[in-house]
N, C-alpha and C. Protein backbone atom coordinates (compact mmCIF):
# COMPACT_ATOMS: atom_id res chain seq x y z
N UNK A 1 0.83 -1.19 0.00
CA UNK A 1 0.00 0.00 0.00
C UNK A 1 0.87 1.25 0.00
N UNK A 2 0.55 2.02 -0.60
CA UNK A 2 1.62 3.82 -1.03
C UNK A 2 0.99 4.52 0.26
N UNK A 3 1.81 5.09 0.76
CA UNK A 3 1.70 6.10 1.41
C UNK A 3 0.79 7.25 0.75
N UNK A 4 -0.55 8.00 0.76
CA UNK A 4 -1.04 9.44 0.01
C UNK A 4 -0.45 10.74 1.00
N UNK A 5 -0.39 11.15 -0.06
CA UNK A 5 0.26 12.81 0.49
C UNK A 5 -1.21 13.44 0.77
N UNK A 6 -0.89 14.12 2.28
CA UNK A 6 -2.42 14.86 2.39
C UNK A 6 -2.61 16.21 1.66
N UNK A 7 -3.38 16.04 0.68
CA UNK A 7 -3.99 17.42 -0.11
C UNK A 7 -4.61 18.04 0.50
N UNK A 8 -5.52 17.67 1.73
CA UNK A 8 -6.57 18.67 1.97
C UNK A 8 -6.16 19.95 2.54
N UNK A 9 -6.63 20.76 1.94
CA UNK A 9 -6.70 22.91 1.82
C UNK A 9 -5.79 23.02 0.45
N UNK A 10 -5.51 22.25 0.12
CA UNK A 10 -4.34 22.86 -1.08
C UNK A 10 -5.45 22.86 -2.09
N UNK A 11 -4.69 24.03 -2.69
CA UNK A 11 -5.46 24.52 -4.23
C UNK A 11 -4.80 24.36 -5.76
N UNK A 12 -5.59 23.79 -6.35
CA UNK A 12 -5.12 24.06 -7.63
C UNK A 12 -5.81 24.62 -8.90
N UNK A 13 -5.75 25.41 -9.21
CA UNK A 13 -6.44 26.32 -10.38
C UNK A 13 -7.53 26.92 -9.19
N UNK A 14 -8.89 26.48 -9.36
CA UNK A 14 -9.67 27.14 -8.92
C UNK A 14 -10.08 25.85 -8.11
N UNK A 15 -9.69 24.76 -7.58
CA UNK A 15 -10.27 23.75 -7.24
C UNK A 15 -9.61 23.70 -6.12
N UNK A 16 -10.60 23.54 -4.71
CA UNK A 16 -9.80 23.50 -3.31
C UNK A 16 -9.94 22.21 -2.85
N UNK A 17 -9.15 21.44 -1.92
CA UNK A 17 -9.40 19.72 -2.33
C UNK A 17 -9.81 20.18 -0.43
N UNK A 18 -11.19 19.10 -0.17
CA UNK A 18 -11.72 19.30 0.98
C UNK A 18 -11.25 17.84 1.90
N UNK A 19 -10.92 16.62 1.13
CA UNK A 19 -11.12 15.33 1.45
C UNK A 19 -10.67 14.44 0.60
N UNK A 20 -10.16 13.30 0.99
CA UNK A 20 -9.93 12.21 0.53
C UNK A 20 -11.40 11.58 0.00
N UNK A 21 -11.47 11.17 -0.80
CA UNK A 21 -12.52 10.64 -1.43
C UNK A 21 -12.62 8.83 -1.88
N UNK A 22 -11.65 8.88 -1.84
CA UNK A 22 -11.09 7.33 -2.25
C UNK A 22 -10.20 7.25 -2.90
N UNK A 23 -10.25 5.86 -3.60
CA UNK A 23 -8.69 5.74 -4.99
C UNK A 23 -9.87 4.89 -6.30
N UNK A 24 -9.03 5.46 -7.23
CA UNK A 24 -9.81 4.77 -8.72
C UNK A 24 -9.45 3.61 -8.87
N UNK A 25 -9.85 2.93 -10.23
CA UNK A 25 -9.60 1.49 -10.55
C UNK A 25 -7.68 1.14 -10.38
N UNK A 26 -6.87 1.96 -10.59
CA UNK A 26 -5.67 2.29 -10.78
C UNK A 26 -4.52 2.55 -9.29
N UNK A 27 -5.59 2.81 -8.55
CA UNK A 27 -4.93 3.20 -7.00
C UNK A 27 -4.99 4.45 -7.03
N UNK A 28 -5.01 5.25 -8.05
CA UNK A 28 -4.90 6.73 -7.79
C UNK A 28 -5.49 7.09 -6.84
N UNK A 29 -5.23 8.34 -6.47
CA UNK A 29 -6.24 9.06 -4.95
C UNK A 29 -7.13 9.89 -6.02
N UNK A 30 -8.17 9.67 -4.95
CA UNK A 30 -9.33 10.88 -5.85
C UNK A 30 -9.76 11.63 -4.37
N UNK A 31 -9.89 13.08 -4.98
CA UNK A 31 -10.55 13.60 -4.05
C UNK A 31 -11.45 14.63 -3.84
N UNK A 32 -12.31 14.90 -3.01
CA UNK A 32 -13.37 16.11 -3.04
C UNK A 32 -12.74 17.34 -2.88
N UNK A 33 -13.52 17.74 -4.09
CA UNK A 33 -13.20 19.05 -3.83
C UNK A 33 -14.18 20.08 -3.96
N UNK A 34 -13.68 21.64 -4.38
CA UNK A 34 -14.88 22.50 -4.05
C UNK A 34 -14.30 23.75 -5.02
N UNK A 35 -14.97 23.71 -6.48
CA UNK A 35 -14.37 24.66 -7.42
C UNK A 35 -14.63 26.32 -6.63
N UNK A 36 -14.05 27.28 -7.21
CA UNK A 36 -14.64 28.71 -6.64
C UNK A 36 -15.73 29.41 -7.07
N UNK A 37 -16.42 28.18 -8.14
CA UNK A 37 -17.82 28.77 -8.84
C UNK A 37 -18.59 28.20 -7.60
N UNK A 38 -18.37 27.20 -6.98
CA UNK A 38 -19.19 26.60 -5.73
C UNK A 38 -19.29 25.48 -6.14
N UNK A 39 -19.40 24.84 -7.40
CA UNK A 39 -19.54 23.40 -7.45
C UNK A 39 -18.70 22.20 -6.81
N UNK A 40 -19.49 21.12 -6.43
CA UNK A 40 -18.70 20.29 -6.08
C UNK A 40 -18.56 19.08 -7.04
N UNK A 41 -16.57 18.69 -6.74
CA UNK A 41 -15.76 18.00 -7.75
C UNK A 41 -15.10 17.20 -7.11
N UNK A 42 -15.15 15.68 -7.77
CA UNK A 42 -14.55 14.68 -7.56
C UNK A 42 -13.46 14.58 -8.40
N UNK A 43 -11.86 14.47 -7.98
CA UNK A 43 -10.66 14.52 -8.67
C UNK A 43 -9.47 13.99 -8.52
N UNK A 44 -8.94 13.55 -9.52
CA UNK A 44 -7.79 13.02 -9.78
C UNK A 44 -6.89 13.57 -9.37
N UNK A 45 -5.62 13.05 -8.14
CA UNK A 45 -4.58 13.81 -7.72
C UNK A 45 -3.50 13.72 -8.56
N UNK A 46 -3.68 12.93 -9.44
CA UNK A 46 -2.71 13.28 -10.68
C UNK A 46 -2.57 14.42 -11.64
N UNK A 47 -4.02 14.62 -11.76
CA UNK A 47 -4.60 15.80 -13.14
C UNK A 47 -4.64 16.59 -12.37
N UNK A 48 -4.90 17.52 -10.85
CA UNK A 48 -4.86 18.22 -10.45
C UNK A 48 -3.37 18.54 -10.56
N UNK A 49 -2.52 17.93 -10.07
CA UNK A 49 -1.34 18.31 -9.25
C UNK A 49 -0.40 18.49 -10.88
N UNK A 50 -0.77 18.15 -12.12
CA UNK A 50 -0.31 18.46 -13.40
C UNK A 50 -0.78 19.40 -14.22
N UNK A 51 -1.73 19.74 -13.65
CA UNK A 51 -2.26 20.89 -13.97
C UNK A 51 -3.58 20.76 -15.36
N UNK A 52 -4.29 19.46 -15.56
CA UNK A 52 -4.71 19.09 -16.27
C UNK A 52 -6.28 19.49 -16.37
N UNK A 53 -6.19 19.17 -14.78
CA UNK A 53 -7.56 19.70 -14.09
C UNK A 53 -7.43 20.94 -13.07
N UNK A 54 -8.45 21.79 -13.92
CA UNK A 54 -7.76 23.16 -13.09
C UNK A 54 -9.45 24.14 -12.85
N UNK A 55 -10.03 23.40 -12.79
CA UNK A 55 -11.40 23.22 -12.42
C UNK A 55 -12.44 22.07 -11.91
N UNK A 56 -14.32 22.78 -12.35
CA UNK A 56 -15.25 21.12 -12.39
C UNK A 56 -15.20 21.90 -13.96
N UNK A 57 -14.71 22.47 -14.69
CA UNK A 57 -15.07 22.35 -15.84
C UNK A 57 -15.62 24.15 -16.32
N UNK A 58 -15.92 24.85 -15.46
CA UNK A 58 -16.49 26.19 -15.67
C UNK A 58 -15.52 27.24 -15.93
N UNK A 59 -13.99 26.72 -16.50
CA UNK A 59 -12.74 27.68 -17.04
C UNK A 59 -12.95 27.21 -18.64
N UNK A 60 -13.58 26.34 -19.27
CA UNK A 60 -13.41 26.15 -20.24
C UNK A 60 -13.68 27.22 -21.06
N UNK A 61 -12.55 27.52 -22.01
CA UNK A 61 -12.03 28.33 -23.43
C UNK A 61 -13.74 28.67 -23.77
N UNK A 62 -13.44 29.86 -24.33
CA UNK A 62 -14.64 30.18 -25.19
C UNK A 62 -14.45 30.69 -26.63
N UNK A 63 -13.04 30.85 -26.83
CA UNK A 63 -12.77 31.60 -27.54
C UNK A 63 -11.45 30.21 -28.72
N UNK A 64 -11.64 30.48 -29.76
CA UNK A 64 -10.74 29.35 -30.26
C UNK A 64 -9.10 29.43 -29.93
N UNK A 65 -8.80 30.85 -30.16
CA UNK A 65 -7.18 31.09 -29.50
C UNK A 65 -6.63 30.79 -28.28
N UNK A 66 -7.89 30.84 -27.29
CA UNK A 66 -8.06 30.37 -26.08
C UNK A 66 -7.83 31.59 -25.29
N UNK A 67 -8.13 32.89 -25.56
CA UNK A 67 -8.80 33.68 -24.82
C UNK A 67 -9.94 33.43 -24.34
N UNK A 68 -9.96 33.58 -22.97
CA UNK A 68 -11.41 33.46 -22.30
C UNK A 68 -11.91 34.46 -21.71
N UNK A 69 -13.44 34.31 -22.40
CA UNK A 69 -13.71 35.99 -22.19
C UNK A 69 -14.55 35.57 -20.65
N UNK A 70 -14.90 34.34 -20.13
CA UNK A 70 -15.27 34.31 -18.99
C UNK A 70 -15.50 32.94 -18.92
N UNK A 71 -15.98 32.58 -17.33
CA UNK A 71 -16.50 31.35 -17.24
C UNK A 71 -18.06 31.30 -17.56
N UNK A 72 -18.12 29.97 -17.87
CA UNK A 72 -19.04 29.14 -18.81
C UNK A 72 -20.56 29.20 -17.44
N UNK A 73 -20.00 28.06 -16.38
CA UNK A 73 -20.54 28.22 -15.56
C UNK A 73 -22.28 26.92 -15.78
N UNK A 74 -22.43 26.42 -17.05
CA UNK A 74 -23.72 25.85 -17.59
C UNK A 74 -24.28 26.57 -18.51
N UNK A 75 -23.59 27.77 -18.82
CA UNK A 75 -24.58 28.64 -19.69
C UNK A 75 -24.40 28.73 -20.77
N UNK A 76 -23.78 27.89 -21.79
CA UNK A 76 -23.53 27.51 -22.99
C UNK A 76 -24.63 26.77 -23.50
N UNK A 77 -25.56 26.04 -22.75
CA UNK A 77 -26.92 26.00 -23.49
C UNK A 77 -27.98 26.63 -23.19
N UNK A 78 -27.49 27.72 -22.59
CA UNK A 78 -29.14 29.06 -22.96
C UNK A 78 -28.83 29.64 -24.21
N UNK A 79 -29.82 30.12 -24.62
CA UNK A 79 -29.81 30.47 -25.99
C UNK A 79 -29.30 31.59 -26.03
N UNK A 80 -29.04 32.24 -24.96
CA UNK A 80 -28.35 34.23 -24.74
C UNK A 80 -26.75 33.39 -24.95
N UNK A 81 -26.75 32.30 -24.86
CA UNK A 81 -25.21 32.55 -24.77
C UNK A 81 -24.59 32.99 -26.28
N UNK A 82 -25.13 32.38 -27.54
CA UNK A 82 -24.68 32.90 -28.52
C UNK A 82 -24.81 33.88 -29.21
N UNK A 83 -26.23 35.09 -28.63
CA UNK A 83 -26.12 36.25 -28.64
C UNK A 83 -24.61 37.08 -27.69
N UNK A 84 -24.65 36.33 -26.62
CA UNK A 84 -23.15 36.66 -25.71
C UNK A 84 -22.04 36.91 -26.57
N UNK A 85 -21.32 35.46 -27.29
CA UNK A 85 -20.99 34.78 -27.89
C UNK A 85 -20.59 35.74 -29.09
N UNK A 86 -21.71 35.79 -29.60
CA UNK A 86 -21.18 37.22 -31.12
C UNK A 86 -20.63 38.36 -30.45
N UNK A 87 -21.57 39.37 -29.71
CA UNK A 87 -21.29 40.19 -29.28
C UNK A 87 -19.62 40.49 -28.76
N UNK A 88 -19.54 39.21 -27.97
CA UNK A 88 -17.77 39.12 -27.22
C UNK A 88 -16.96 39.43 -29.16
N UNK A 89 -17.06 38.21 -29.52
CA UNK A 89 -16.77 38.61 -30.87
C UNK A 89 -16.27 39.86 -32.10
N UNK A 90 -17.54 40.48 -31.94
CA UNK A 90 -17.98 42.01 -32.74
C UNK A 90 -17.00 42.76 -32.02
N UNK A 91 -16.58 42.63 -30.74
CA UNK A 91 -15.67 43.52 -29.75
C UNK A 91 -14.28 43.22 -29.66
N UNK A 92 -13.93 42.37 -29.99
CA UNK A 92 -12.32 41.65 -29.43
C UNK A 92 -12.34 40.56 -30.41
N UNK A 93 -12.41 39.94 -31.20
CA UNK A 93 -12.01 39.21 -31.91
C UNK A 93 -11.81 39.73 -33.88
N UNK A 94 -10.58 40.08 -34.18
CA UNK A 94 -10.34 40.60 -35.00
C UNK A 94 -10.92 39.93 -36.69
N UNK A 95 -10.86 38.82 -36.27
CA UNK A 95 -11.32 37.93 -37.40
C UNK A 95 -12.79 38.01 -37.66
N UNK A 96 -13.77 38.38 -36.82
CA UNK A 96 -14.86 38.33 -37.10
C UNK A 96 -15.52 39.63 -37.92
N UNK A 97 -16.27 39.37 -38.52
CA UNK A 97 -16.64 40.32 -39.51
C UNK A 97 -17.47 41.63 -39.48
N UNK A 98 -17.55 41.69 -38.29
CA UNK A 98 -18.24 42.42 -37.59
C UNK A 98 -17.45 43.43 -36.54
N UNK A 99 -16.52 43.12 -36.90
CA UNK A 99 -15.20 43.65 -35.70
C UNK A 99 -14.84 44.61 -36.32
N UNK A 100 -14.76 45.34 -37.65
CA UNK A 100 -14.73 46.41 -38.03
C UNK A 100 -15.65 47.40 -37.11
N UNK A 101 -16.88 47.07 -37.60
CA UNK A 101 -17.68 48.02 -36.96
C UNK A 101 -17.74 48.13 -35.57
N UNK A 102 -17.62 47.25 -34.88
CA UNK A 102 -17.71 47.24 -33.31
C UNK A 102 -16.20 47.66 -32.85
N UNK A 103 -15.36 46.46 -32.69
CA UNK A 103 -14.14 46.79 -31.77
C UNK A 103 -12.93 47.51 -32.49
N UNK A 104 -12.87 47.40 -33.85
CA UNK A 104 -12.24 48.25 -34.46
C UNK A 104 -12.16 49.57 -34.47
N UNK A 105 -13.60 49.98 -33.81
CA UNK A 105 -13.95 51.39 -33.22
C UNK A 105 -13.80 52.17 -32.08
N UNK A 106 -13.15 51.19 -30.94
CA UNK A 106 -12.85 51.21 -30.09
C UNK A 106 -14.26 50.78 -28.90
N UNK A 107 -15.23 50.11 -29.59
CA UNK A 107 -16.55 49.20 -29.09
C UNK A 107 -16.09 48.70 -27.85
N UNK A 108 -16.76 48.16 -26.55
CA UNK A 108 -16.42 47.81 -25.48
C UNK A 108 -17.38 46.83 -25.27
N UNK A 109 -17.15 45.67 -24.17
CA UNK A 109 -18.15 45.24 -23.44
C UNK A 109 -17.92 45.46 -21.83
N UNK A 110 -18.81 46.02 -20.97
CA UNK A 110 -18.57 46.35 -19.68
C UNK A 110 -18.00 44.76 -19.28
N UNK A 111 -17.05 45.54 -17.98
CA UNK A 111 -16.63 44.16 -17.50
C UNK A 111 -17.51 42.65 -17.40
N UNK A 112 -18.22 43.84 -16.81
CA UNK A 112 -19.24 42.43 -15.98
C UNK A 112 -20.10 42.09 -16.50
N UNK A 113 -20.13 41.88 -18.33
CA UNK A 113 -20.55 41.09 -18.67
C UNK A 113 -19.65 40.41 -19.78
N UNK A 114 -18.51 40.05 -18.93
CA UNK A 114 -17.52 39.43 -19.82
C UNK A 114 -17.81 38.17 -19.33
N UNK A 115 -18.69 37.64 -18.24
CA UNK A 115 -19.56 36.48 -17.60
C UNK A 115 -20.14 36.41 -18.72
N UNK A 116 -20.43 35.22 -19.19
CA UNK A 116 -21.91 34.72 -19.80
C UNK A 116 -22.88 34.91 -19.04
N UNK A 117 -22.81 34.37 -17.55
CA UNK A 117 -23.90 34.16 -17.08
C UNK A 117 -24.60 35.36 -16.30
N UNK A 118 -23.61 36.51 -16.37
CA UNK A 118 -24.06 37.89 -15.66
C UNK A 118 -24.95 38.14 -16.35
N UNK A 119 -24.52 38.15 -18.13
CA UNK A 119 -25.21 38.76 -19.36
C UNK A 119 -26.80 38.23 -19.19
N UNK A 120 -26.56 37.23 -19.23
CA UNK A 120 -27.87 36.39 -18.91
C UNK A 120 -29.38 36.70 -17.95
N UNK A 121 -28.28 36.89 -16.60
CA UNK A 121 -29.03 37.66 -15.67
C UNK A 121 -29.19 38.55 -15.49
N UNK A 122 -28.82 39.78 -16.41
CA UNK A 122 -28.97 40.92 -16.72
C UNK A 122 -30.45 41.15 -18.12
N UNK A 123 -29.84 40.51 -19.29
CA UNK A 123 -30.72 40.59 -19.99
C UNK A 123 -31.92 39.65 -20.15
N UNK A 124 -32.01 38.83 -19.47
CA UNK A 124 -33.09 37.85 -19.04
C UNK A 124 -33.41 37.08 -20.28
N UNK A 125 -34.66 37.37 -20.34
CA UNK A 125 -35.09 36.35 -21.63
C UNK A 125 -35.06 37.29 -22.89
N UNK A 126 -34.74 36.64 -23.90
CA UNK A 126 -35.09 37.30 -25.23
C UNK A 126 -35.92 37.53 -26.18
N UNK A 127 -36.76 38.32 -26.40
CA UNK A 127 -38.00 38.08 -27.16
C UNK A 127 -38.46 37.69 -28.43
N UNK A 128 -38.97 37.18 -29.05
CA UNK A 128 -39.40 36.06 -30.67
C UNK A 128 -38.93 37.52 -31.65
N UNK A 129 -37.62 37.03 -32.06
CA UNK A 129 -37.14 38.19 -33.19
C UNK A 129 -36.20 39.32 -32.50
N UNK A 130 -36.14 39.41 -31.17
CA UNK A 130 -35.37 40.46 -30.50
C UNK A 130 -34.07 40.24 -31.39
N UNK A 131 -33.20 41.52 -31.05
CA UNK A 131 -32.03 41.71 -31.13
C UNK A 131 -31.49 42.55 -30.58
N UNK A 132 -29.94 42.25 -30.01
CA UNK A 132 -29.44 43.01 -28.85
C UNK A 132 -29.14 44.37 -30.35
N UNK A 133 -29.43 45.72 -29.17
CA UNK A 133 -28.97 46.68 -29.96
C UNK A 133 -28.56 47.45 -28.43
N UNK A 134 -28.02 48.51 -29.02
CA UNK A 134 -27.22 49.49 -28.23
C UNK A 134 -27.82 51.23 -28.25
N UNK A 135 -28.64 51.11 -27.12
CA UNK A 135 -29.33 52.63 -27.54
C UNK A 135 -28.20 53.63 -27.91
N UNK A 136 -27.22 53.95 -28.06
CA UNK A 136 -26.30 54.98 -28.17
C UNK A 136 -24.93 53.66 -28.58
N UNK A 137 -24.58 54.44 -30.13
CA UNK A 137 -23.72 53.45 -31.14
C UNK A 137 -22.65 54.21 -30.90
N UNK A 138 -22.69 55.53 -30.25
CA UNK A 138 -21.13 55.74 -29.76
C UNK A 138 -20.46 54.68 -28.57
N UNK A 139 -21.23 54.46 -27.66
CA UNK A 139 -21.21 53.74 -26.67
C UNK A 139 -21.17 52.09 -26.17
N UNK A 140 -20.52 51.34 -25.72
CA UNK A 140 -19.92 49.81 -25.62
C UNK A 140 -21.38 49.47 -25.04
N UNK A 141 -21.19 48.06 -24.95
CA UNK A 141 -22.19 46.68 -24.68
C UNK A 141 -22.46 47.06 -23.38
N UNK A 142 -23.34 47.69 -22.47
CA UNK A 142 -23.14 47.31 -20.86
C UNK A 142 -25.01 47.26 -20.51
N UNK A 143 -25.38 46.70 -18.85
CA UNK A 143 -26.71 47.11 -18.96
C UNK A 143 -27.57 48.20 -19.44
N UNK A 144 -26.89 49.32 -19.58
CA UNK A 144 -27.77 50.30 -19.25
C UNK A 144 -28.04 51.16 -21.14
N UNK A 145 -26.97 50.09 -21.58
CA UNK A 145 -26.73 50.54 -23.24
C UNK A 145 -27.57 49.71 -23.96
N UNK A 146 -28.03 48.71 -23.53
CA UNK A 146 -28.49 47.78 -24.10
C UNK A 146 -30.39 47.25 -23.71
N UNK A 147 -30.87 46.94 -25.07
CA UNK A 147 -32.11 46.25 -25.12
C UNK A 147 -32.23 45.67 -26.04
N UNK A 148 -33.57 44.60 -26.16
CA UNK A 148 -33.72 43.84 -27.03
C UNK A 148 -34.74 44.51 -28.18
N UNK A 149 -34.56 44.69 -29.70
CA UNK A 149 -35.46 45.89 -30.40
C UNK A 149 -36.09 44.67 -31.19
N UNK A 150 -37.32 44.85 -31.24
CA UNK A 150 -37.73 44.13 -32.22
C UNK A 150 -38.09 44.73 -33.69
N UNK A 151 -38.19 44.05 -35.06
CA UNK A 151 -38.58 44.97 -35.80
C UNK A 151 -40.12 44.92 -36.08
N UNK A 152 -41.18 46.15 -36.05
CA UNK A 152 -42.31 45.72 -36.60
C UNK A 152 -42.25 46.19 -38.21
N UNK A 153 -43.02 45.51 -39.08
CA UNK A 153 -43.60 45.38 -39.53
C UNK A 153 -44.51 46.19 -40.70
């Protein structure tokens, strides 16, 4: 039997290890832990301590270069996320076609909705045909710039 090194309080990425949890098919140690989004994670003291696992999963890339414009958090299947999603885009991503007009202009998105999931809880639901617009086109992405316009008709 191996001796385990005690992890518990040590951190890695965003993942704080609370407990021994057991060992896998392999002997590895697995253990509980407690990401800083609040979720709780069962983990490999291998992939932690290599840096493999550096979450429960809510750091994942959003961006293909692997700029991350925030954590995910579950909110990659609400449907605001790919209104999010462009928008981050139109602002900071040079390749997109839309980045002329937005961030090429010196376009912004307020910090705090560099979250998906702030955006979300900010702009709530979206309405049949909405589109995010920006009452004032001098002015960046933030709550107080933003609503959903529909067109009539």
């Amino acid at each position: 039997m191996r001796i385990r090194k005690d992890l518990t309080g040590n951190r890695y990425g965003q993942l704080v290890v609370v407990r021994l949890a057991g060992q896998d098919k392999h002997g590895v140690s697995l253990w509980d832990c407690v990401c800083d989004c609040g979720t709780k994670k069962v983990a490999n003291s291998n992939w932690m301590k290599s840096g493999r696992m550096k979450s429960c999963g809510c750091l994942k890339m959003t961006h293909a270069k692997g700029n991350a414009y925030g954590r995910l958090h579950g909110v990659s299947r609400n449907p605001l996320y790919w209104v999010w999603k462009r928008m981050m885009d139109r602002c900071y991503d040079s390749r997109c076609p839309a980045y002329s007009r937005c961030g090429a202009r010196g376009i912004t998105v307020c910090k705090r909705w560099h979250n998906p999931g702030l955006f979300v809880e900010d702009m709530k639901k979206r309405p049949k045909g909405g589109q995010l617009e920006r009452i004032s086109s001098k002015k960046g992405y933030s709550p107080k710039n933003c609503v959903w316009a529909v067109r009539i008709i």
